[in-house]
Protein backbone atom coordinates (compact mmCIF):
# COMPACT_ATOMS: atom_id res chain seq x y z
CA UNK A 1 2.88 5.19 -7.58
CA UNK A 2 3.11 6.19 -4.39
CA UNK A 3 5.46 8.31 -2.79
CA UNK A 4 7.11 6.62 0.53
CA UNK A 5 10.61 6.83 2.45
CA UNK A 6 13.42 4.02 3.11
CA UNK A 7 14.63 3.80 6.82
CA UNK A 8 17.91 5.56 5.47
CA UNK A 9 16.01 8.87 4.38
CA UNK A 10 16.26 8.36 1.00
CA UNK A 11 12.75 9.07 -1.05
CA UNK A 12 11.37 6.51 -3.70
CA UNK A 13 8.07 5.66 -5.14
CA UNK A 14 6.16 2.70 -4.77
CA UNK A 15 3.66 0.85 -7.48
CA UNK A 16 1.27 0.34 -4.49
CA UNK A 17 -0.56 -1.89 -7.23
CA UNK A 18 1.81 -4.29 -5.87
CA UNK A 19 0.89 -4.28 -2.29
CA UNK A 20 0.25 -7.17 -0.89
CA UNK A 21 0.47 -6.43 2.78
CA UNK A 22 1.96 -3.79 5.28
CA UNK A 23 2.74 -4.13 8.95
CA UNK A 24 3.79 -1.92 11.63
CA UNK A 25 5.87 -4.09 14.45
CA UNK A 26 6.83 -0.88 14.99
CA UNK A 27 8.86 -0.55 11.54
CA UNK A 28 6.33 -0.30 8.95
CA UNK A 29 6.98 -3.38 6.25
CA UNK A 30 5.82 -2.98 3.38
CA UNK A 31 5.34 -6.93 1.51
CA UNK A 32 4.85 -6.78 -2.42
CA UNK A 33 3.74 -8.87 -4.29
CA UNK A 34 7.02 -10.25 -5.95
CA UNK A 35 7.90 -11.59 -1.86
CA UNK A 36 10.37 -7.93 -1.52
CA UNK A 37 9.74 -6.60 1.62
CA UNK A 38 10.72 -3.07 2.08
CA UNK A 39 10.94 -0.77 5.65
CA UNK A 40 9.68 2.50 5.37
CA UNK A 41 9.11 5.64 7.91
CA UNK A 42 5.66 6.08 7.09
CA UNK A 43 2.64 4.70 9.31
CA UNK A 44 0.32 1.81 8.11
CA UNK A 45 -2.61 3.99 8.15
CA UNK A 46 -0.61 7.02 6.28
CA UNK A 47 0.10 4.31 3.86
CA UNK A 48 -3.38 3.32 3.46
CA UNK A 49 -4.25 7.09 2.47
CA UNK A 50 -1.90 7.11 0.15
CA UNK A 51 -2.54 3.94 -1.57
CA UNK A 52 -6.82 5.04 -1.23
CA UNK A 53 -6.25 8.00 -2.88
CA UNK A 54 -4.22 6.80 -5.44
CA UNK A 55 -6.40 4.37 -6.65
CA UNK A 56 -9.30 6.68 -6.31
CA UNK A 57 -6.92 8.64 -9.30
CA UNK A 58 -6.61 6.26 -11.33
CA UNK A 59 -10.05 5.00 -11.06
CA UNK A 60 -9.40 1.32 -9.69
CA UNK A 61 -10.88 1.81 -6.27
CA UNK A 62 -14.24 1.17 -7.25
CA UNK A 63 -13.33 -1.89 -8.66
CA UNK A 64 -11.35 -2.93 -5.76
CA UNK A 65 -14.38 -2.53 -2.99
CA UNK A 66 -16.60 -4.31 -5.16
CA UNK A 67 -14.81 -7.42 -5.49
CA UNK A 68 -14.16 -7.03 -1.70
CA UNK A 69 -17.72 -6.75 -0.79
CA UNK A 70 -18.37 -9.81 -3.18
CA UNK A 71 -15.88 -11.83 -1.35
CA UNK A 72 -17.41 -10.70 1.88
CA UNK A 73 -20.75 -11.86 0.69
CA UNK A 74 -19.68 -15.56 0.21
């Protein structure tokens, strides 16, 4: 989980395991995987830290540049 904050101030944490997609246009959307879309004050790439270091904790981000450098291989 990853720690993020609503447009209202209000903290929460995020299963960023869920992440499907986020995009800054200039609010930062944040698309899960369930089709919720939540607005948050963090940045894209402060979200990308946060999401890269979290997985590096929990030991998925190996697993999760392999398969992309597979895919980028076919």
């Amino acid at each position: 989980m990853i720690p993020v904050t609503r447009l209202n101030g209000s903290p929460m944490w995020l299963n960023s395991l869920l992440i499907e997609m986020i995009e800054e246009t200039p609010d930062t959307y944040v698309t899960l995987t369930t089709g919720k879309r939540i607005i948050v004050l963090e940045k894209a790439d402060q979200l990308n830290k946060l999401i890269h270091e979290y997985n590096k904790s929990i030991g998925t981000l190996t697993g999760t540049i392999k398969v992309q450098h597979m895919e980028e291989l076919s």
